[in-house]
Protein backbone atom coordinates (compact mmCIF):
# COMPACT_ATOMS: atom_id res chain seq x y z
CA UNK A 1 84.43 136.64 89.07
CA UNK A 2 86.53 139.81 89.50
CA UNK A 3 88.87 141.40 91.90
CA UNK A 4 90.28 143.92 92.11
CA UNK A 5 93.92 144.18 94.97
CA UNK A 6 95.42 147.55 95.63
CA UNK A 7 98.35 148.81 97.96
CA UNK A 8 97.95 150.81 100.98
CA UNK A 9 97.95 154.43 98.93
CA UNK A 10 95.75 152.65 96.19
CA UNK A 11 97.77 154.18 93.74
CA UNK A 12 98.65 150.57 92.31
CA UNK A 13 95.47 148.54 91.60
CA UNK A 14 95.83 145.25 89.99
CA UNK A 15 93.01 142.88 88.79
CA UNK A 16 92.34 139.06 88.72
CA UNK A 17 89.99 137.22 86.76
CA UNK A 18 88.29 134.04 87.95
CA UNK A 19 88.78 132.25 91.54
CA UNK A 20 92.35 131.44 92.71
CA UNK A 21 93.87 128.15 92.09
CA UNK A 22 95.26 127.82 95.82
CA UNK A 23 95.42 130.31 98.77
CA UNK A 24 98.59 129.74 100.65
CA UNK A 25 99.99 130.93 104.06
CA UNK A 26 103.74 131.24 104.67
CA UNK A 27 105.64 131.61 107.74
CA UNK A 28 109.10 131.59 106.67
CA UNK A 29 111.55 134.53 107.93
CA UNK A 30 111.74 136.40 104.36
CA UNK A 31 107.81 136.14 104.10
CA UNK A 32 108.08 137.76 107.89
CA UNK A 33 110.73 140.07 107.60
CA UNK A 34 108.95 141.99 104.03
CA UNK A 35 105.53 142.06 105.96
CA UNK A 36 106.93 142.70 109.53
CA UNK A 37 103.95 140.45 110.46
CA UNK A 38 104.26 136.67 111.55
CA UNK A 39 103.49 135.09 108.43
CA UNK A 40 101.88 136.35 104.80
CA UNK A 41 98.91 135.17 103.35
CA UNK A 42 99.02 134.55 98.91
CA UNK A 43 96.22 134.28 96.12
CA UNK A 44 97.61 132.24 93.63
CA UNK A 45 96.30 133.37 90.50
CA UNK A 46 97.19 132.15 86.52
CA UNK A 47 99.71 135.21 85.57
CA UNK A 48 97.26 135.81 82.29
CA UNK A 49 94.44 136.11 84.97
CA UNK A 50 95.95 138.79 86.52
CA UNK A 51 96.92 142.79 84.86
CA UNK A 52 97.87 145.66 86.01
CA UNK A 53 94.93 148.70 85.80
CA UNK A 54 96.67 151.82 87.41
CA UNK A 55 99.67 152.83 88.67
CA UNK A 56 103.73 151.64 88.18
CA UNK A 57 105.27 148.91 90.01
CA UNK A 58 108.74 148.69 90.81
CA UNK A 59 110.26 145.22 91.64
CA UNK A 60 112.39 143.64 93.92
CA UNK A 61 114.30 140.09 93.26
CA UNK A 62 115.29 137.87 95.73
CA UNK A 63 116.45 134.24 96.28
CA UNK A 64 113.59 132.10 98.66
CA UNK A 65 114.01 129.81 101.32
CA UNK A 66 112.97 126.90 98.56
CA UNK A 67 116.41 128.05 96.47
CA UNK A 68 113.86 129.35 93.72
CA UNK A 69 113.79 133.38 92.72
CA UNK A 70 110.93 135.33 93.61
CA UNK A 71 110.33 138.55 92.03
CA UNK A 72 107.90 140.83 93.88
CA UNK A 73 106.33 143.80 92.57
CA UNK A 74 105.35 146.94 94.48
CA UNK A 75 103.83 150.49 94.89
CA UNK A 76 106.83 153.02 93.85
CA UNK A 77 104.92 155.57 96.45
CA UNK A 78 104.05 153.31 100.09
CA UNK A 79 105.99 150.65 99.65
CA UNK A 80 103.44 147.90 99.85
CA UNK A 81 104.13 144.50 97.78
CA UNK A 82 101.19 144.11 95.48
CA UNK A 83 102.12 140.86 93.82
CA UNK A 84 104.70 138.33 93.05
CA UNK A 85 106.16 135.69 90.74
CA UNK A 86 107.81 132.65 91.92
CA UNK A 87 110.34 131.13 89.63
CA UNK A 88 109.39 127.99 90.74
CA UNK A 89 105.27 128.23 89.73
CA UNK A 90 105.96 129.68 86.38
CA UNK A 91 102.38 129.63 85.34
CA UNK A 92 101.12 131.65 88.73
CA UNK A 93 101.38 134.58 90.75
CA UNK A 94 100.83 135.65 94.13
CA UNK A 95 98.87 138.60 94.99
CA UNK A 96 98.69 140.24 98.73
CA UNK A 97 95.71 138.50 100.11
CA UNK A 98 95.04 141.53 102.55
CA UNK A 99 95.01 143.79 99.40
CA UNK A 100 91.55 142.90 98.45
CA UNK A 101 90.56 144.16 101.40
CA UNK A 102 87.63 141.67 101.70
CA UNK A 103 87.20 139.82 105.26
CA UNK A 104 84.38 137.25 103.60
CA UNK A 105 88.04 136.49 100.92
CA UNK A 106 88.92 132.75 100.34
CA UNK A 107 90.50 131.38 103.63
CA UNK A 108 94.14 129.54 103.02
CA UNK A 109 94.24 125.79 102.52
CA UNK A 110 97.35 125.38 103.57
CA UNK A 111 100.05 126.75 105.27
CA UNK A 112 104.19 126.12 104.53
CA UNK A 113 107.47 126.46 106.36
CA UNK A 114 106.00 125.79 109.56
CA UNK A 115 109.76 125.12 111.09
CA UNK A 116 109.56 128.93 111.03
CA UNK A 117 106.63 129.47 113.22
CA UNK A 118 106.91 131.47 116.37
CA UNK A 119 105.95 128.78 118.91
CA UNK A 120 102.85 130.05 120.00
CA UNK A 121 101.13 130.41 117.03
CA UNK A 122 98.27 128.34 115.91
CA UNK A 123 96.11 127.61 112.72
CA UNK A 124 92.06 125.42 112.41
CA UNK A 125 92.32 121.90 111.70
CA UNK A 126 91.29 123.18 108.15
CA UNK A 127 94.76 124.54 107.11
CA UNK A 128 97.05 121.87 105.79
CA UNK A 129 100.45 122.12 107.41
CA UNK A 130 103.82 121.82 105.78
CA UNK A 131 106.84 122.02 107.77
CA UNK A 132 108.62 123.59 104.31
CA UNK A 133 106.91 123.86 100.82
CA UNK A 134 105.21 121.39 99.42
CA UNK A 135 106.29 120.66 95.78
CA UNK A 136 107.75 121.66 93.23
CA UNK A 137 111.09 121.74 94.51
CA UNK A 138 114.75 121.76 93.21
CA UNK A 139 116.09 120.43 96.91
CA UNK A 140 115.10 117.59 98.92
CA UNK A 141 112.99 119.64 101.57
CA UNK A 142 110.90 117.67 104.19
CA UNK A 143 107.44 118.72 103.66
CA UNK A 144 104.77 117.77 106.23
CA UNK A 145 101.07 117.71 106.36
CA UNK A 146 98.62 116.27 109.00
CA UNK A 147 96.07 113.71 107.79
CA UNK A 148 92.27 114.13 108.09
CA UNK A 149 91.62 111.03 109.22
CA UNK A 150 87.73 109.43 109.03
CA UNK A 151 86.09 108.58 112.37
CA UNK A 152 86.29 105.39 113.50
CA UNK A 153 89.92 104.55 112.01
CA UNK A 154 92.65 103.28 113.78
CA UNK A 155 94.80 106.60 113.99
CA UNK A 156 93.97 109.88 114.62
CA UNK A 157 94.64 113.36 112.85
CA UNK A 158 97.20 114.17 115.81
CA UNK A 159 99.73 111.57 114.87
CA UNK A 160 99.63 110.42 110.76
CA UNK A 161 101.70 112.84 108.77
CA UNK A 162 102.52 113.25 104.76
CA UNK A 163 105.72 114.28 104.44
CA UNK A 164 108.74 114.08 102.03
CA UNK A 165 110.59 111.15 102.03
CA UNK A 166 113.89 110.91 104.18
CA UNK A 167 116.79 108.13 104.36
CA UNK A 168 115.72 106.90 107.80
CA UNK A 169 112.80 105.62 105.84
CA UNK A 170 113.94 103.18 103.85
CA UNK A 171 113.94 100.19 106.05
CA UNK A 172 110.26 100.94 106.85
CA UNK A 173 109.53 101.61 103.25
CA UNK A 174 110.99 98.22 102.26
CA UNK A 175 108.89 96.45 104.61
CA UNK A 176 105.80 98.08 103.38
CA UNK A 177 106.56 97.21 100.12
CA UNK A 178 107.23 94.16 100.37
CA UNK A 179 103.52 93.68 102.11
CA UNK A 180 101.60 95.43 99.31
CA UNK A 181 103.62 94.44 96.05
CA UNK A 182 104.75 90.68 97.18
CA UNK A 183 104.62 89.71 93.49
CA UNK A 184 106.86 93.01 92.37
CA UNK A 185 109.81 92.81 90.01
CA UNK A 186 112.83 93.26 91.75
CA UNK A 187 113.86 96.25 89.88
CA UNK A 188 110.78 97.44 91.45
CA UNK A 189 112.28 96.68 95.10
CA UNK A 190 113.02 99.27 97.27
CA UNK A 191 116.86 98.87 97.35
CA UNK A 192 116.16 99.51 93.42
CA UNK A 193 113.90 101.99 93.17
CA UNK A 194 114.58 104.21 96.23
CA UNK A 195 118.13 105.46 95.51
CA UNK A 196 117.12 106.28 91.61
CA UNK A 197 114.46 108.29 92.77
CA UNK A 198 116.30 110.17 95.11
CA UNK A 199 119.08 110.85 92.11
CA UNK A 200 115.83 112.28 90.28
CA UNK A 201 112.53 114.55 91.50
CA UNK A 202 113.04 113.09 94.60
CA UNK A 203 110.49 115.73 96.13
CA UNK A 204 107.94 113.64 94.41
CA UNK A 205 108.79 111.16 96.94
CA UNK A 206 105.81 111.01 100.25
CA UNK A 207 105.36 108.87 102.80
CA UNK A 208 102.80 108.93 105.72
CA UNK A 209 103.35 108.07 109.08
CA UNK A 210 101.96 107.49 112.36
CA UNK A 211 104.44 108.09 115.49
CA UNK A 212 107.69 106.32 114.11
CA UNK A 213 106.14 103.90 111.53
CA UNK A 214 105.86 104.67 108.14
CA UNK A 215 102.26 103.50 106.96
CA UNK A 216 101.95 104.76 103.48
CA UNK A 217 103.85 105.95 100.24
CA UNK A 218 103.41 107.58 96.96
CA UNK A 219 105.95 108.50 94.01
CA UNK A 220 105.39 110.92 91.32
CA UNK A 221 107.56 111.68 88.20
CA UNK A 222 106.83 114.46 85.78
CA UNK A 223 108.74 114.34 82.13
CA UNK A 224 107.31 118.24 81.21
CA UNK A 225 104.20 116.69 79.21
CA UNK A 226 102.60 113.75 81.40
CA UNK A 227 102.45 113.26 85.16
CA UNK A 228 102.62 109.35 86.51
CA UNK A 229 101.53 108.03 89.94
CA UNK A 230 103.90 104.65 91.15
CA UNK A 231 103.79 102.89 94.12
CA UNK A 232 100.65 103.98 96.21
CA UNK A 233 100.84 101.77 99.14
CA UNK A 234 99.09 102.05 102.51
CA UNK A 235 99.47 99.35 105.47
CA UNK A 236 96.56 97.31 105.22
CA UNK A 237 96.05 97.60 109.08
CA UNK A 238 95.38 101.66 108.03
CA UNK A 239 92.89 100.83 105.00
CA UNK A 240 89.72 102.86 104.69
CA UNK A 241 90.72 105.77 106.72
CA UNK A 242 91.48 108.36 104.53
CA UNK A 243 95.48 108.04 104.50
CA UNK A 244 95.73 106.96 100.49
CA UNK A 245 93.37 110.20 99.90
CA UNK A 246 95.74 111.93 101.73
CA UNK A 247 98.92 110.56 99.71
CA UNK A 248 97.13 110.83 96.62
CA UNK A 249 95.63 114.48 97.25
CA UNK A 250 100.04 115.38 98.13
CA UNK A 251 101.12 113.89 95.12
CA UNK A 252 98.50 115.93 92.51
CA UNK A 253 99.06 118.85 94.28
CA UNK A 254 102.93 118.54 93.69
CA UNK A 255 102.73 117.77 89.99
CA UNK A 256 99.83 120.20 89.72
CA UNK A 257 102.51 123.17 91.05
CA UNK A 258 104.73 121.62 88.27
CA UNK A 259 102.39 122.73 85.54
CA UNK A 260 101.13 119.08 84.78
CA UNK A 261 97.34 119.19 83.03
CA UNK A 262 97.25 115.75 83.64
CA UNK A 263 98.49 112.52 85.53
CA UNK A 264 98.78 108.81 83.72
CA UNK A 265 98.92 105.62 85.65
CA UNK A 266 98.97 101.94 85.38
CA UNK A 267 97.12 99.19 87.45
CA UNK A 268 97.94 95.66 86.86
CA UNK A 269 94.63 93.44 85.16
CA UNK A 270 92.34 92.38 87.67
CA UNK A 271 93.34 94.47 90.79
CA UNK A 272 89.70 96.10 90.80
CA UNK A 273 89.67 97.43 93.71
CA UNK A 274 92.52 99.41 93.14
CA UNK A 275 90.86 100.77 90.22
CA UNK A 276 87.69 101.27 92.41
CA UNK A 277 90.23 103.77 94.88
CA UNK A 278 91.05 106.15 91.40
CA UNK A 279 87.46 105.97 89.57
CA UNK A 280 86.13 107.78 93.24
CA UNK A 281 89.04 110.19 92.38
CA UNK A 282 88.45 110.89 89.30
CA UNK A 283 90.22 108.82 87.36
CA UNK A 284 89.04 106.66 84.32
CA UNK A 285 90.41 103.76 82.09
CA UNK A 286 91.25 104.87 78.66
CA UNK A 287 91.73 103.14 75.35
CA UNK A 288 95.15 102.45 75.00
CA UNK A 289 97.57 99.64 75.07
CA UNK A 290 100.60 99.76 77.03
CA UNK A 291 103.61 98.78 76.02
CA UNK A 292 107.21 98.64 77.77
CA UNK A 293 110.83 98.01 76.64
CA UNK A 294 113.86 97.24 79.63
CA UNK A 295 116.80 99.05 78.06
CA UNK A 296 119.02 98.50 81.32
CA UNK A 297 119.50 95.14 83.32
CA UNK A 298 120.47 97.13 86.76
């Protein structure tokens, strides 16, 4: 499919190729104070889906509330920003949902920095909700995103959260681990694995949680080549209601906005119904052996 965006003049028309890969609503002050509205709404396109067809853009660099560049391209005659390139999604770039000027246009899927909402504003149950930005991040940003939770399940959609992991966590984490790895190494412990993580991508670091308790985890590391999933646990009191979908769903979408093509993981011989939980994601066993060396005894 084609579109085609334009500014307000339509001197500066821009096309994209194919469907975007997310659509994306943002609510943080810079995002309000270069619209003058409450919030701006972004197609995220592949940048070689996306070329200019008339017109000259100037542009306009800034730092963003993530600590990642933006650079933001715009009509040289009205003013209007037509598109944008975030430093920190190398691969896509954002263009002006309102500039297609099509009301039937794909509605966003999620929408970030919420801790910059004006108080009275309110999105459907259908927009994910992130109290910052959701991965890829250089800083250890909170992130948070309600769960849809399946009827019938012991907590509701008002109070289980994914969010980024923070230190007031860790005694809750530990606990949970313990419960769903009782046979784990203990370099694989919490007092272990916890502080290296947060010494490296610890924004691939979730947790979800209903009221104060943490119920479920998930940890992601990306090497530039392969994504890996570790330590997928969910309370076994909140089984079968959606919250490892949602853990799993945070964690691909955060190594996705990395650039990874594709996510490796391991599950010990035997555990089939773990397997069972990533075949009805999508996941499938491969032919390979795997093989491990300790270099380190801490």
């Amino acid at each position: 499919m084609f579109r085609e965006a334009s500014c307000h003049c339509r001197t500066l028309r821009l096309g994209c190729e194919g469907e975007p890969v997310k659509v994306s609503l943002c609510n943080c002050f810079d995002c309000q104070r270069r619209t003058g509205s409450l919030f701006s709404v972004a197609a995220f396109f592949p940048r070689e889906a996306i070329r200019l067809l008339e017109g000259q853009a100037r542009h306009f660099r800034r730092p963003s509330a993530s600590g990642h560049p933006v650079t933001f391209h715009f009509c040289m005659d009205c003013g209007s920003t037509l598109w944008w390139e975030p430093d920190r999604m190398p691969h896509l770039a954002g263009v002006a949902a309102g500039s297609f000027a099509d009301a039937a246009f794909v509605a966003p899927t999620q929408a970030v920095w919420t801790s910059d909402k004006h108080h009275w504003l309110t999105f459907p149950d259908t927009i994910v909700q992130h109290e910052r930005n959701p991965a890829p991040r250089s800083l250890p940003d909170t992130v948070a995103a309600p769960v849809a939770m399946r009827s019938g399940s012991r907590a509701s959609s008002k109070n289980v959260r994914v969010r980024l992991y923070e230190p007031g966590d860790f005694a809750n984490v530990d606990t949970l681990w313990q419960q769903c790895f009782p046979d784990d190494p203990s370099w694989n412990r919490a007092d272990r694995a916890i502080p290296a993580k947060m010494h490296f991508q610890p924004d691939l670091f979730f947790v979800a949680k209903s009221d104060a308790a943490v119920i479920g985890t998930a940890m992601a590391g990306y090497d530039g080549h392969r994504g890996w999933l570790y330590s997928l646990a969910v309370s076994p009191s909140y089984r079968r209601s959606g919250i490892g979908t949602a853990l799993l769903e945070e964690a691909e979408s955060a190594l996705q906005g990395l650039g990874c093509l594709k996510i490796n993981l391991q599950i010990r011989q035997g555990n089939e119904q773990v397997a069972a939980f990533y075949q009805r994601h999508g996941y499938t066993a491969e032919a390979r052996t795997s093989m491990a060396k300790r270099i380190g005894t801490s």
